[in-house]
N, C-alpha and C. Protein backbone atom coordinates (compact mmCIF):
# COMPACT_ATOMS: atom_id res chain seq x y z
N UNK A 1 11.71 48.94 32.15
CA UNK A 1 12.05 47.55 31.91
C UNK A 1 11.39 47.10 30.61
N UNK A 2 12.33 46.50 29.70
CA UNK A 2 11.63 46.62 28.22
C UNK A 2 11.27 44.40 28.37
N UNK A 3 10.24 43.85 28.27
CA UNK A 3 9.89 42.85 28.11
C UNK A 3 10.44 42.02 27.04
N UNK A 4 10.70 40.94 27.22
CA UNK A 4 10.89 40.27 25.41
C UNK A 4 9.42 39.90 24.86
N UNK A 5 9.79 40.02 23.74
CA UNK A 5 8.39 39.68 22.69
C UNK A 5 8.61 38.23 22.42
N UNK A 6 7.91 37.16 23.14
CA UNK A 6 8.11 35.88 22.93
C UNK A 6 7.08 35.20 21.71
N UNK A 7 7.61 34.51 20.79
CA UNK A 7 6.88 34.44 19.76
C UNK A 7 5.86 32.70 19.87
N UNK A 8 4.67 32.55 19.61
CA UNK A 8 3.41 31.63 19.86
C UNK A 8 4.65 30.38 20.05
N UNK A 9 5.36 30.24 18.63
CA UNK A 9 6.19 28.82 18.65
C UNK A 9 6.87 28.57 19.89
N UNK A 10 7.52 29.63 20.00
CA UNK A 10 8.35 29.48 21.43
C UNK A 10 7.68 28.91 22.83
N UNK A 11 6.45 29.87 23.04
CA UNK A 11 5.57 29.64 24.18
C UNK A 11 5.69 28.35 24.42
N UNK A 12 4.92 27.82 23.39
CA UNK A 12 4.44 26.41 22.95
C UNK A 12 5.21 25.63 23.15
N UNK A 13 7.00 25.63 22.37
CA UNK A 13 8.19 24.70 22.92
C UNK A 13 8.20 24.65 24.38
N UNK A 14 8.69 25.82 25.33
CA UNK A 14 8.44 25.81 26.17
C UNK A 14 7.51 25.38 27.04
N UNK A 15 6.62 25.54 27.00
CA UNK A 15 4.99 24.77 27.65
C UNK A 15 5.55 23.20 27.76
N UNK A 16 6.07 22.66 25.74
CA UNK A 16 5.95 20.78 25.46
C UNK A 16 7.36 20.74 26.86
N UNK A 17 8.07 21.84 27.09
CA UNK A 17 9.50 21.07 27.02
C UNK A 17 9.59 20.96 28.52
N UNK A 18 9.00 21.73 29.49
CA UNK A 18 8.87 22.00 30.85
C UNK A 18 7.84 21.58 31.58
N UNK A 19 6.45 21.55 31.19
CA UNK A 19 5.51 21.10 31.75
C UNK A 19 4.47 19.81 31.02
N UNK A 20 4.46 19.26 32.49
CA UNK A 20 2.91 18.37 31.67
C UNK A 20 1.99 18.49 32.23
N UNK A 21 0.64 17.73 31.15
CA UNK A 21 -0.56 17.87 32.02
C UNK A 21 -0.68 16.57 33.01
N UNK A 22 -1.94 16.95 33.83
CA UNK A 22 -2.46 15.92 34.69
C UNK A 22 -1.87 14.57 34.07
N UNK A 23 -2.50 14.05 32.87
CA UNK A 23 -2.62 12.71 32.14
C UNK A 23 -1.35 12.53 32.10
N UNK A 24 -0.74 13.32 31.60
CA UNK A 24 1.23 13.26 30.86
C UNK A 24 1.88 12.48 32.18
N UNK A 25 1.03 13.42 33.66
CA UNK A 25 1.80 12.67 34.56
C UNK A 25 1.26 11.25 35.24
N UNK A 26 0.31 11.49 34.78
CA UNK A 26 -0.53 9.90 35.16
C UNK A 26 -0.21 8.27 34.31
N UNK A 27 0.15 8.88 33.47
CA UNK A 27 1.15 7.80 32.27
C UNK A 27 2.17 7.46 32.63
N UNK A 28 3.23 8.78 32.95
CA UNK A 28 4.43 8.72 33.21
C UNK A 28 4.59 7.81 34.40
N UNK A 29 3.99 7.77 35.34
CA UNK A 29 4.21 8.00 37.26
C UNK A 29 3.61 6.52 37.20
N UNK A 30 2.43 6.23 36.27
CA UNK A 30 1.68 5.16 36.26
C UNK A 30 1.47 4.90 37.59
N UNK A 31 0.25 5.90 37.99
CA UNK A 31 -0.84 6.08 39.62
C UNK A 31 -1.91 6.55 39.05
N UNK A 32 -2.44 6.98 39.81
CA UNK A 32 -4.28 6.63 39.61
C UNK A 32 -4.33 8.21 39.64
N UNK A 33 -5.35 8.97 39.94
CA UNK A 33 -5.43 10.31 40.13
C UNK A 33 -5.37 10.83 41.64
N UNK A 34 -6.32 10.09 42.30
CA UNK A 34 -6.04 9.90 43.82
C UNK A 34 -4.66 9.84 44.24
N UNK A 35 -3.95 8.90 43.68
CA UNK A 35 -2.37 8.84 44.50
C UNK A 35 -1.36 10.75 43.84
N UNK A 36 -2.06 10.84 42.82
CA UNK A 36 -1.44 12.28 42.32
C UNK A 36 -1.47 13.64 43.13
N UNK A 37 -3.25 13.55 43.64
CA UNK A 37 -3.79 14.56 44.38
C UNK A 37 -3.16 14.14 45.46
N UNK A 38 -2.78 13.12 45.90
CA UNK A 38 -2.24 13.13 47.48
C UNK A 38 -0.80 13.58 47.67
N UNK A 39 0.09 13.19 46.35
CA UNK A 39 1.34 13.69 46.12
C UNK A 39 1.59 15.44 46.20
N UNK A 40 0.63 15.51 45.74
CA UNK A 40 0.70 17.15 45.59
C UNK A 40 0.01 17.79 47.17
N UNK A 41 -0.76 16.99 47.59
CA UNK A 41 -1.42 17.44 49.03
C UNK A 41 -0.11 17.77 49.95
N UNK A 42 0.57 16.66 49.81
CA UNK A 42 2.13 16.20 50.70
C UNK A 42 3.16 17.26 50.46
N UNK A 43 2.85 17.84 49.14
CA UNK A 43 4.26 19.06 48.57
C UNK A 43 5.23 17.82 48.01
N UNK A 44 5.10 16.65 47.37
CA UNK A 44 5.84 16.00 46.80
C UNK A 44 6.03 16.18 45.49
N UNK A 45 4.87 16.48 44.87
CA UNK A 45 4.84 17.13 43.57
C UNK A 45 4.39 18.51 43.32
N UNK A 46 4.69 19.73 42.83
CA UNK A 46 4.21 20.96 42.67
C UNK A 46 3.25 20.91 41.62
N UNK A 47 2.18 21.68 42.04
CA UNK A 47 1.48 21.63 40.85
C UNK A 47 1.37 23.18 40.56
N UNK A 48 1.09 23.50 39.32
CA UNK A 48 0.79 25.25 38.62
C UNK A 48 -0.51 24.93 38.39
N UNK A 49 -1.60 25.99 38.73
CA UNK A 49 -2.55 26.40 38.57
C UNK A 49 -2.55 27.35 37.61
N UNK A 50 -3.83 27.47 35.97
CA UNK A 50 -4.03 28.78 36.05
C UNK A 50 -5.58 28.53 35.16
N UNK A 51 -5.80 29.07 35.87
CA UNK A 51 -7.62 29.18 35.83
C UNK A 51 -8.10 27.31 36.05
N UNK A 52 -8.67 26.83 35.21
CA UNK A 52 -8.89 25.28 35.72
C UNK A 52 -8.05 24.63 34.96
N UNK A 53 -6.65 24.77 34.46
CA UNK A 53 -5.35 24.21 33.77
C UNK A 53 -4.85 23.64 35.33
N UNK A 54 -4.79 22.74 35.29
CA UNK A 54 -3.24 22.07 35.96
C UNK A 54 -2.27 21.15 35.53
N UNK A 55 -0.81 22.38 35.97
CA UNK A 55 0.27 21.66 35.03
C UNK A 55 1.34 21.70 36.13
N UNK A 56 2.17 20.45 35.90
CA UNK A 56 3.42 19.79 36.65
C UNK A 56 4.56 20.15 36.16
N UNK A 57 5.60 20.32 36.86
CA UNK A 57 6.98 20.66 36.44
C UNK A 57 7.42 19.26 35.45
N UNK A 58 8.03 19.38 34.39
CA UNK A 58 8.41 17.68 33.88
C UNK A 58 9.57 17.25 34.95
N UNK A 59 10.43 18.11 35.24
CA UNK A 59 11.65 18.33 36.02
C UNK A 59 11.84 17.55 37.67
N UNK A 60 10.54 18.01 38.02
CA UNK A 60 9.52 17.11 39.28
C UNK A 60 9.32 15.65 39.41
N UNK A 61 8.56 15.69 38.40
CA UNK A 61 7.87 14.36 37.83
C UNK A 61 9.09 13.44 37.55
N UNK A 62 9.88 13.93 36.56
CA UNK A 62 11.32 13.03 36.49
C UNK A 62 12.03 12.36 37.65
N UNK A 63 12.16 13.41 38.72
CA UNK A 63 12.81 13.20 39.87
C UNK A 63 12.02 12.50 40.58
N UNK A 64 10.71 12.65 40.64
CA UNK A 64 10.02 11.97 41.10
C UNK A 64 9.83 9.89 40.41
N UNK A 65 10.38 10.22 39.52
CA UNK A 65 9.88 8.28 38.81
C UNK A 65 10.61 8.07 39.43
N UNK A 66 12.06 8.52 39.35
CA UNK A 66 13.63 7.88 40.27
C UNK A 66 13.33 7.81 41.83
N UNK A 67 12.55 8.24 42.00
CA UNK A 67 12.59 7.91 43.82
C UNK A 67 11.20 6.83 43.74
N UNK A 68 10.54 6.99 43.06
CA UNK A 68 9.18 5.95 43.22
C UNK A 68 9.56 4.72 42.68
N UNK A 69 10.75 4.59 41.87
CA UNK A 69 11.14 3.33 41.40
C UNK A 69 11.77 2.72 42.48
N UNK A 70 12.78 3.95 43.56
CA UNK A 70 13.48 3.43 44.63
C UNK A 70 12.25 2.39 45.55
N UNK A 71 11.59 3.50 45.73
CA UNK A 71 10.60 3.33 46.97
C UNK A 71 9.78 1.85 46.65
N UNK A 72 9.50 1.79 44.71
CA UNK A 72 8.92 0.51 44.65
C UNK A 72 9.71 -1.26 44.87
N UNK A 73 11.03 -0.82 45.02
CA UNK A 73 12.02 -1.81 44.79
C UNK A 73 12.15 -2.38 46.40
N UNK A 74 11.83 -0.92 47.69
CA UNK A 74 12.23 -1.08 48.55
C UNK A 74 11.02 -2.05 49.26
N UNK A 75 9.52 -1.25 48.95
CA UNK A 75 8.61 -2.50 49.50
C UNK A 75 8.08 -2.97 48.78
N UNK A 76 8.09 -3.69 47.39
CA UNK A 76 7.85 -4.18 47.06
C UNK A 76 8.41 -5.22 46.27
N UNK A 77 9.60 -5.59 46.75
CA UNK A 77 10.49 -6.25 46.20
C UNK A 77 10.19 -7.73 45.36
N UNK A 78 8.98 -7.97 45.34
CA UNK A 78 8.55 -9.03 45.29
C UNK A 78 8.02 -9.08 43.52
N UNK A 79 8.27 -7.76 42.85
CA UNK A 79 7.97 -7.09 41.53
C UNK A 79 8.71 -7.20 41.18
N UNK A 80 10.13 -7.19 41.40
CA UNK A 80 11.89 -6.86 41.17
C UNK A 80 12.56 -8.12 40.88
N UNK A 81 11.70 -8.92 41.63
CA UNK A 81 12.56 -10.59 41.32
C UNK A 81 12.59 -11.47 40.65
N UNK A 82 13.32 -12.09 39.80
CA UNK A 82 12.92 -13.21 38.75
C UNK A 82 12.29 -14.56 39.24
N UNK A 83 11.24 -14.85 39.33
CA UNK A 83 10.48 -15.72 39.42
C UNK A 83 11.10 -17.55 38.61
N UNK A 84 11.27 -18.44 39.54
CA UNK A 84 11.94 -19.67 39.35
C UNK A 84 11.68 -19.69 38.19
N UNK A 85 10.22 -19.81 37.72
CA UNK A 85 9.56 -20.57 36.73
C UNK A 85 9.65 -19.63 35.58
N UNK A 86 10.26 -18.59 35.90
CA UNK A 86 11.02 -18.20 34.26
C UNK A 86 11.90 -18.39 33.95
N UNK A 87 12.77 -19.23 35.24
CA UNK A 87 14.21 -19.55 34.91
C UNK A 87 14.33 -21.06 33.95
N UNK A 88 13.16 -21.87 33.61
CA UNK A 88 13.31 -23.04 33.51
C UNK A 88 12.99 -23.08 31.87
């Protein structure tokens, strides 16, 4: 089985284009670190290990804003609504 010879640039695209770090998803998701570690406790988010690197699928995380936006609309509807006193 002959391997491909993947070249540093590539790695690297790959790495920006598929994964993020911890922070990338803590920005994105806008949660604390606690609500992250619990996501991933649950199997809601996958996380990759390799040595003390931890990195998230972007692919995950994406799918994941679209259901946390659901989920925020559903109890918390009270974020979602236009408030009188901006109507005036």
């Amino acid at each position: 089985m002959v391997r491909k010879k993947w070249k540093r640039n590539e790695l690297l695209e790959i790495l920006d284009n598929e994964f993020l770090s911890t922070q990338e998803v803590l920005d994105t998701l806008q949660i604390t670190k606690q609500a992250l570690y619990s996501l991933v406790l649950r199997n809601k988010i996958e996380q990759v290990r390799k040595g003390s690197v931890k990195l998230y699928f972007r692919s995950d995380i994406e799918k994941r804003l679209i259901e946390q936006e659901a989920l925020r609309k559903k109890y918390r509807p009270y974020d979602f609504k236009e408030s009188s006193k901006e109507k005036v």
